[in-house]
N, C-alpha and C. Protein backbone atom coordinates (compact mmCIF):
# COMPACT_ATOMS: atom_id res chain seq x y z
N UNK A 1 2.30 13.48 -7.63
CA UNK A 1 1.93 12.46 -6.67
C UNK A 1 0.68 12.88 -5.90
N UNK A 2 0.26 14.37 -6.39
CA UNK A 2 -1.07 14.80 -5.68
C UNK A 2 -2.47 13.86 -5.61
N UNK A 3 -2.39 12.73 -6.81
CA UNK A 3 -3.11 11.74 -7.42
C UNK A 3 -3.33 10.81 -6.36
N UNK A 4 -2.22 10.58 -5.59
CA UNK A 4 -2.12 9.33 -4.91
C UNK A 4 -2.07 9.56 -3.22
N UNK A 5 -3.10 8.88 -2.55
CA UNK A 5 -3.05 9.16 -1.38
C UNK A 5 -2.66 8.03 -0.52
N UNK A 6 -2.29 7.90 0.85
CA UNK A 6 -2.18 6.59 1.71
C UNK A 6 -3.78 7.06 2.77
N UNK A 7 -4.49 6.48 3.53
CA UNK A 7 -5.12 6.15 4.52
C UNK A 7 -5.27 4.72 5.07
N UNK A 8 -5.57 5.12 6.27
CA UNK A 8 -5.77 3.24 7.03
C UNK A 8 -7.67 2.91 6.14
N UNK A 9 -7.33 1.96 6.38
CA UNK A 9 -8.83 1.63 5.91
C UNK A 9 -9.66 1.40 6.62
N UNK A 10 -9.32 1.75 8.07
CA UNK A 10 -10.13 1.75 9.07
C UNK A 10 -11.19 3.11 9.13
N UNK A 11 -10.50 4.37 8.34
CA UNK A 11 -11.02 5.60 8.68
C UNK A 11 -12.09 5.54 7.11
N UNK A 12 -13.23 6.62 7.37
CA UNK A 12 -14.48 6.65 6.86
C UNK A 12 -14.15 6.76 5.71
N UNK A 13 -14.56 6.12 4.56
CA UNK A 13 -14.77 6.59 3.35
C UNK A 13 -15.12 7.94 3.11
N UNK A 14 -14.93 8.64 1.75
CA UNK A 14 -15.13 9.69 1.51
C UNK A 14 -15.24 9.58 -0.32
N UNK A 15 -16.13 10.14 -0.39
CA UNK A 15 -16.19 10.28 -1.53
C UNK A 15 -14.58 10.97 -2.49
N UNK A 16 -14.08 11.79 -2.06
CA UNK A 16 -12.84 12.22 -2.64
C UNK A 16 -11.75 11.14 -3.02
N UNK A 17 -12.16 9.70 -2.14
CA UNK A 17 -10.88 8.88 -2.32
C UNK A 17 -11.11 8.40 -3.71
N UNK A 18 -11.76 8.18 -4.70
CA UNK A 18 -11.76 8.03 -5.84
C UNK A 18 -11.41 6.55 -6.06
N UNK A 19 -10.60 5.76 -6.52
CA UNK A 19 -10.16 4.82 -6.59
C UNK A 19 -9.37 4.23 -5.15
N UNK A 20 -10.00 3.32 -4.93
CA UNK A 20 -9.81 2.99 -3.45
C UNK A 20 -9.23 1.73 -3.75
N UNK A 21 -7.89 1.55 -2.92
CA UNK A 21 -6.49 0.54 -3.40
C UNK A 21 -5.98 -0.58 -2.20
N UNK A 22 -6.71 -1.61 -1.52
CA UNK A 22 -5.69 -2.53 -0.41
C UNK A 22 -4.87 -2.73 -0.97
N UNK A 23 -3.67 -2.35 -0.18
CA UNK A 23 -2.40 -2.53 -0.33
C UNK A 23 -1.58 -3.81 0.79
N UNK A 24 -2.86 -4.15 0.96
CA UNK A 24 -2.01 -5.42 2.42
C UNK A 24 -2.43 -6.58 1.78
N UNK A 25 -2.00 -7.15 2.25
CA UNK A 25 -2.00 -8.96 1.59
C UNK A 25 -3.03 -9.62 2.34
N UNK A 26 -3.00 -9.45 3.80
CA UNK A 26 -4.31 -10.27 4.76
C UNK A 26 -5.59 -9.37 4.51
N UNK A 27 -6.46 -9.71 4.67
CA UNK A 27 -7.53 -8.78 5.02
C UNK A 27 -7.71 -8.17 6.31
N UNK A 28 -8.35 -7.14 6.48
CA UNK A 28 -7.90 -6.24 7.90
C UNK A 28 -9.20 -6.66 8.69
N UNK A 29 -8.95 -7.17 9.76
CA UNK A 29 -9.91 -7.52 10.94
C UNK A 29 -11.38 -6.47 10.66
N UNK A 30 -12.37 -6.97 11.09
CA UNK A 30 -13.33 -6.35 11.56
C UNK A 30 -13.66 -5.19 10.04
N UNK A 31 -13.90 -5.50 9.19
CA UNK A 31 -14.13 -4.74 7.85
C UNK A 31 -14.36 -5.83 7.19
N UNK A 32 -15.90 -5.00 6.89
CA UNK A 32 -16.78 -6.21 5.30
C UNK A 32 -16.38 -5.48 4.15
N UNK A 33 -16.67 -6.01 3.44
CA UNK A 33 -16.24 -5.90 1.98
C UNK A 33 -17.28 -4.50 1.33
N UNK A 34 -18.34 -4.69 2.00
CA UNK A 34 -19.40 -3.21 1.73
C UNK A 34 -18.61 -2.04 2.76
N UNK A 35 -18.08 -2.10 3.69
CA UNK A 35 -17.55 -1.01 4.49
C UNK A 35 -16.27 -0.74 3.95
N UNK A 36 -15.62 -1.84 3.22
CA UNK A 36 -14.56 -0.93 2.71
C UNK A 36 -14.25 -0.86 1.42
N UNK A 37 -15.33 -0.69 0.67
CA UNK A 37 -15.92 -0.24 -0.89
C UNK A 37 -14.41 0.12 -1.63
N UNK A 38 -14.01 -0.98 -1.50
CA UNK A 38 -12.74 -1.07 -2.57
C UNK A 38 -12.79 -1.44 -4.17
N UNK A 39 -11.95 -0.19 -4.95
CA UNK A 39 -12.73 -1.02 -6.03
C UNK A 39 -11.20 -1.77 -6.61
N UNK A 40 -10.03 -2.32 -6.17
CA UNK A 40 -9.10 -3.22 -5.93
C UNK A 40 -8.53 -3.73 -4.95
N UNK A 41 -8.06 -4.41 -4.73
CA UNK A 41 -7.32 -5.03 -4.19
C UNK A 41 -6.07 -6.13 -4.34
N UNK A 42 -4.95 -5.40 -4.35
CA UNK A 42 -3.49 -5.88 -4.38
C UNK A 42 -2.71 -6.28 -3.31
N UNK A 43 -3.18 -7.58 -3.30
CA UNK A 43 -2.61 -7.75 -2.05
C UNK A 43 -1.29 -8.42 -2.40
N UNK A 44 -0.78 -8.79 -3.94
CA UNK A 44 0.50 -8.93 -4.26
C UNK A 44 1.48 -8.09 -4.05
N UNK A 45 1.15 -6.46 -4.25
CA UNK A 45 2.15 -5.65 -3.86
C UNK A 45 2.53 -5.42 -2.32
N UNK A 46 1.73 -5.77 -1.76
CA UNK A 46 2.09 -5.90 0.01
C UNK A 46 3.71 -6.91 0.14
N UNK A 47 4.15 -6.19 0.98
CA UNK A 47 5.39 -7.50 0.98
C UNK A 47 5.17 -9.26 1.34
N UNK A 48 5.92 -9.68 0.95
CA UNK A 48 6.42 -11.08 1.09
C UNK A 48 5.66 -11.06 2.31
N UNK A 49 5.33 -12.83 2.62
CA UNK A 49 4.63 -13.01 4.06
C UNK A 49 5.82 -13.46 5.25
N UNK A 50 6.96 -13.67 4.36
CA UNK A 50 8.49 -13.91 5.31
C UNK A 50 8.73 -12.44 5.75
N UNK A 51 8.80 -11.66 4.92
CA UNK A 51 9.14 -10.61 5.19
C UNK A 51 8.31 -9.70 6.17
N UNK A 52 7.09 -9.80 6.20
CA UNK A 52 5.83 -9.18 6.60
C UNK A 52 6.02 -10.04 8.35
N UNK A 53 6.55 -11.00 8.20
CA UNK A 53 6.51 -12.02 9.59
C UNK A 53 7.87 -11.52 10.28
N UNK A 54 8.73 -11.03 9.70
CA UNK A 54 10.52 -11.36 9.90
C UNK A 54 10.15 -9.38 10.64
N UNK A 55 9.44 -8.59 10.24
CA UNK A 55 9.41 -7.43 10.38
C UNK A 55 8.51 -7.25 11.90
N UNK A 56 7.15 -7.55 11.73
CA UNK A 56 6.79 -7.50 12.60
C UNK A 56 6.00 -6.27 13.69
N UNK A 57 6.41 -5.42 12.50
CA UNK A 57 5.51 -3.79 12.94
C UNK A 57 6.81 -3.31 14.05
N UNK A 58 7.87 -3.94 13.95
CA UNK A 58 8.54 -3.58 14.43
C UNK A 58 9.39 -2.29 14.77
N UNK A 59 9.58 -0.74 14.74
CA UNK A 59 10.26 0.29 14.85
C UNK A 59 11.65 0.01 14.31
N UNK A 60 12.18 -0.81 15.53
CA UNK A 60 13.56 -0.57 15.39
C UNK A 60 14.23 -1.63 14.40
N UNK A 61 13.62 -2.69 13.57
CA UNK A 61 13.81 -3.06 12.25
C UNK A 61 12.95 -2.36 11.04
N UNK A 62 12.77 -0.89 11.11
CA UNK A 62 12.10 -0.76 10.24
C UNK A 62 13.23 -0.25 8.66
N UNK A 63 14.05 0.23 9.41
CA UNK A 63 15.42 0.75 8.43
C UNK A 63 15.69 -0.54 7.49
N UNK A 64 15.86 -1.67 8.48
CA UNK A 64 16.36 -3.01 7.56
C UNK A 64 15.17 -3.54 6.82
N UNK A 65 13.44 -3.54 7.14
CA UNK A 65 12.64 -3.61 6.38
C UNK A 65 12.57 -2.80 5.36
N UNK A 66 12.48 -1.44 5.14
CA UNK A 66 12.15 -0.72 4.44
C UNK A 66 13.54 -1.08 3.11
N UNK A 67 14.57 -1.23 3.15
CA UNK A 67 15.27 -1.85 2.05
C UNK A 67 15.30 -3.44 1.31
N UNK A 68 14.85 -4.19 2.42
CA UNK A 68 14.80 -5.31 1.71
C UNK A 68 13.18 -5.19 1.29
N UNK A 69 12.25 -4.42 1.24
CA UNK A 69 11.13 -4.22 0.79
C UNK A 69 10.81 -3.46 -0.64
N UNK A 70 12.03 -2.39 -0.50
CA UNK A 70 11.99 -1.68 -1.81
C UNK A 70 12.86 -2.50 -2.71
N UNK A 71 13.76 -3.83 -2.04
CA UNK A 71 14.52 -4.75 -3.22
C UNK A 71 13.00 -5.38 -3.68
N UNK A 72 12.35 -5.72 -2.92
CA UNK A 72 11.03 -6.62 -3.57
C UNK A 72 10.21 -5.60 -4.80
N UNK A 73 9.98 -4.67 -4.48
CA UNK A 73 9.14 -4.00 -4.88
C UNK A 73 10.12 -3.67 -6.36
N UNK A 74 11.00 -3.46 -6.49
CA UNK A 74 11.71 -3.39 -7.51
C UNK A 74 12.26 -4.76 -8.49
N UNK A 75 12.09 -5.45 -7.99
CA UNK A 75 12.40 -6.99 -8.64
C UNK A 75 11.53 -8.10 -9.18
N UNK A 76 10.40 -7.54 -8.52
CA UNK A 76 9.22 -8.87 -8.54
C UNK A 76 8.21 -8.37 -9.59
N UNK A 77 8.41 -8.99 -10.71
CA UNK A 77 7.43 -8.30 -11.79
C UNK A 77 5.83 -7.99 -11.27
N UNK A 78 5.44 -8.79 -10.24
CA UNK A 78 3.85 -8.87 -10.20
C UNK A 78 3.80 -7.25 -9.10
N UNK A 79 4.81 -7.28 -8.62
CA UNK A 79 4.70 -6.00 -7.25
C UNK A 79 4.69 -4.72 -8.76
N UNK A 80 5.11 -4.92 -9.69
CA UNK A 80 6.00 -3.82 -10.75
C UNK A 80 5.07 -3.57 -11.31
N UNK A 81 3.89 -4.80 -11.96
CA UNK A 81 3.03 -4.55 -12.64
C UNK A 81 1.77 -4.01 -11.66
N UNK A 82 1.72 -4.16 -10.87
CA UNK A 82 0.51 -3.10 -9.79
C UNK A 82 1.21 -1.86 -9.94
N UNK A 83 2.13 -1.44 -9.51
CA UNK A 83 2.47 0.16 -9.21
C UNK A 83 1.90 0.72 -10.52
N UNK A 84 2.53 -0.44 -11.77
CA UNK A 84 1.89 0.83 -13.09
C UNK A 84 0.80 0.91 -13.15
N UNK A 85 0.06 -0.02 -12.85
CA UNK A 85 -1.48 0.48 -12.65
C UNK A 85 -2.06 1.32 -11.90
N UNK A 86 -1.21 1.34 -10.55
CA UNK A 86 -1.47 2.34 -9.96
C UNK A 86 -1.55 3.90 -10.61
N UNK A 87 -0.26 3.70 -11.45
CA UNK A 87 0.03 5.26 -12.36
C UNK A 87 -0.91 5.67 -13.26
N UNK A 88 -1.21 4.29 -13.80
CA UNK A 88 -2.36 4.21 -14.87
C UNK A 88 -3.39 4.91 -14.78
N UNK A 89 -3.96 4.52 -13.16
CA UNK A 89 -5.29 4.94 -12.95
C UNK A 89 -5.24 6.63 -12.37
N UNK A 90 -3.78 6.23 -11.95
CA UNK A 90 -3.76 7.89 -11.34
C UNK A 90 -3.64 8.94 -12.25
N UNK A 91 -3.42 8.71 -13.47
CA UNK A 91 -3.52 9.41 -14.79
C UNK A 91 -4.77 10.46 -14.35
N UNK A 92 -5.77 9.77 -14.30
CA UNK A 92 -7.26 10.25 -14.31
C UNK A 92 -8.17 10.22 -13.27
N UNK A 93 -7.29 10.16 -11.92
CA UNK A 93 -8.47 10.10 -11.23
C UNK A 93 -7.62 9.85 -9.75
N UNK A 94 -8.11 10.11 -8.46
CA UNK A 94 -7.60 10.44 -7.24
C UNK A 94 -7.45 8.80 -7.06
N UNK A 95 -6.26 8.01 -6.59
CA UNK A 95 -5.79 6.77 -5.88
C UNK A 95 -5.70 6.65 -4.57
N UNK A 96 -6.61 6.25 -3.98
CA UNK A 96 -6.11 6.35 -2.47
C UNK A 96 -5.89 4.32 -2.18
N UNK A 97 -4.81 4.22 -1.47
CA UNK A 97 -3.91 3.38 -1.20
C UNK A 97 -4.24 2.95 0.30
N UNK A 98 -4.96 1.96 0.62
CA UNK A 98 -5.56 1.78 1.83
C UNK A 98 -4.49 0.74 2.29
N UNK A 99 -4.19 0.93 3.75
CA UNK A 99 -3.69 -0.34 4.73
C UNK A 99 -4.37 -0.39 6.34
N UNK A 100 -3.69 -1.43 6.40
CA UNK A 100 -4.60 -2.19 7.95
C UNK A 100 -3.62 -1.49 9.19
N UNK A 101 -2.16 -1.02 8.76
CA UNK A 101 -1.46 -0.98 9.94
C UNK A 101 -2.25 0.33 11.13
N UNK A 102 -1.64 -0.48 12.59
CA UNK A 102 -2.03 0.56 13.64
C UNK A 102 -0.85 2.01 13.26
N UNK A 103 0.29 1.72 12.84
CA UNK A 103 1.50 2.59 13.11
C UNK A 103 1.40 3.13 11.61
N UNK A 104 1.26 4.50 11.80
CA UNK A 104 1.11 5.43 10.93
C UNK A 104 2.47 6.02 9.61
N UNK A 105 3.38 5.31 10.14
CA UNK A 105 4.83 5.87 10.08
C UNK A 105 5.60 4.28 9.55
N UNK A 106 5.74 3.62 10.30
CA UNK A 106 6.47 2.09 10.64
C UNK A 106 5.42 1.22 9.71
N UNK A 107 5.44 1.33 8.49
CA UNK A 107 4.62 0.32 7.90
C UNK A 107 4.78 0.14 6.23
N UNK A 108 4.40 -0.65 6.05
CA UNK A 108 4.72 -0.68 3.98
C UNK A 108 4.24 0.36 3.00
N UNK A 109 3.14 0.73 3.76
CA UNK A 109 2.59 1.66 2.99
C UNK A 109 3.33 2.79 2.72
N UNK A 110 4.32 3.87 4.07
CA UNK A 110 5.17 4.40 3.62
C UNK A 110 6.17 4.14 2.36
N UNK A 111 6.35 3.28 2.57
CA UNK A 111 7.89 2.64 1.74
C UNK A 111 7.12 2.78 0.79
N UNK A 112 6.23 1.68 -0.06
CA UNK A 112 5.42 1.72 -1.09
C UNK A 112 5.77 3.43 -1.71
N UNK A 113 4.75 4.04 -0.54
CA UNK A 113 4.79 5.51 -1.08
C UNK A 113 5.82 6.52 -1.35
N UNK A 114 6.58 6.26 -0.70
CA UNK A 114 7.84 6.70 -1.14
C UNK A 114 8.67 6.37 -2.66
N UNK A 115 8.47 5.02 -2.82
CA UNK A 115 8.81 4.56 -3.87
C UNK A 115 8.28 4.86 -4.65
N UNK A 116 7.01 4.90 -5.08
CA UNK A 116 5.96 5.81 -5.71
C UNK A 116 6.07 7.07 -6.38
N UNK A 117 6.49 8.14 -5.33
CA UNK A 117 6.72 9.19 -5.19
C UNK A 117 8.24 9.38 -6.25
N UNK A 118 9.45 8.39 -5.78
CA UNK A 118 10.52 8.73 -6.80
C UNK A 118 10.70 7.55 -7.80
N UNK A 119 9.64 6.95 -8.48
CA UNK A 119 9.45 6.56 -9.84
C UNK A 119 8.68 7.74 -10.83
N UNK A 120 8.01 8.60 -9.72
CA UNK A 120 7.09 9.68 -10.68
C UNK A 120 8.09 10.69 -11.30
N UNK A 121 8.77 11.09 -10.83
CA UNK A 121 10.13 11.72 -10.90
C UNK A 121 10.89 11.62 -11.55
């Protein structure tokens, strides 16, 4: 999983991120499309927009998000067919996995990555 990284996409590019991945469904405030030199964007694998609304960056629903998120991520062929690409590309080359959230911890991108982490496995 050394392949695959998370950062906000707020913080500076770097040449090391290699394949650079939105993982959110909206686009993130205040970022052009030249500042955040993505060379994808999946905003299908981001959760549901019920779900994404019902959650709310919330802390103390994050336990009940983070499972009905990994049911999505496991069920929904289009969320299924990004991750393998994700693997795909991470075959050969550094993935970094960009999101918009302020909360470093409390957000999809964990979950995502986690899930990530024990499909490689």
């Amino acid at each position: 999983m050394s392949n695959i990284i998370l950062k906000r996409v707020y913080e500076p590019y770097d040449e090391t991120d290699g394949c650079r991945v939105l993982i959110d469904r909206l686009w993130p405030r205040g970022i052009s499309k030249d500042t955040a030199r993505l060379s994808f964007w999946f905003k299908e694998i981001a959760p549901s927009p019920e779900l994404r609304k019902w959650f709310c960056h919330k802390p103390e629903l994050f336990e009940e998000f983070k499972v009905k998120y990994l049911d999505e991520l496991r069920t929904n062929e289009q969320k299924q067919g990004h991750i393998n690409q994700i693997f795909e590309i991470a075959l050969n080359k550094r993935v970094t996995l960009l999101y918009g959230a302020k909360d470093p911890i409390y957000n999809h991108a964990q979950v995502l990555m986690e899930e990530l982490s024990r499909l490689q496995y």
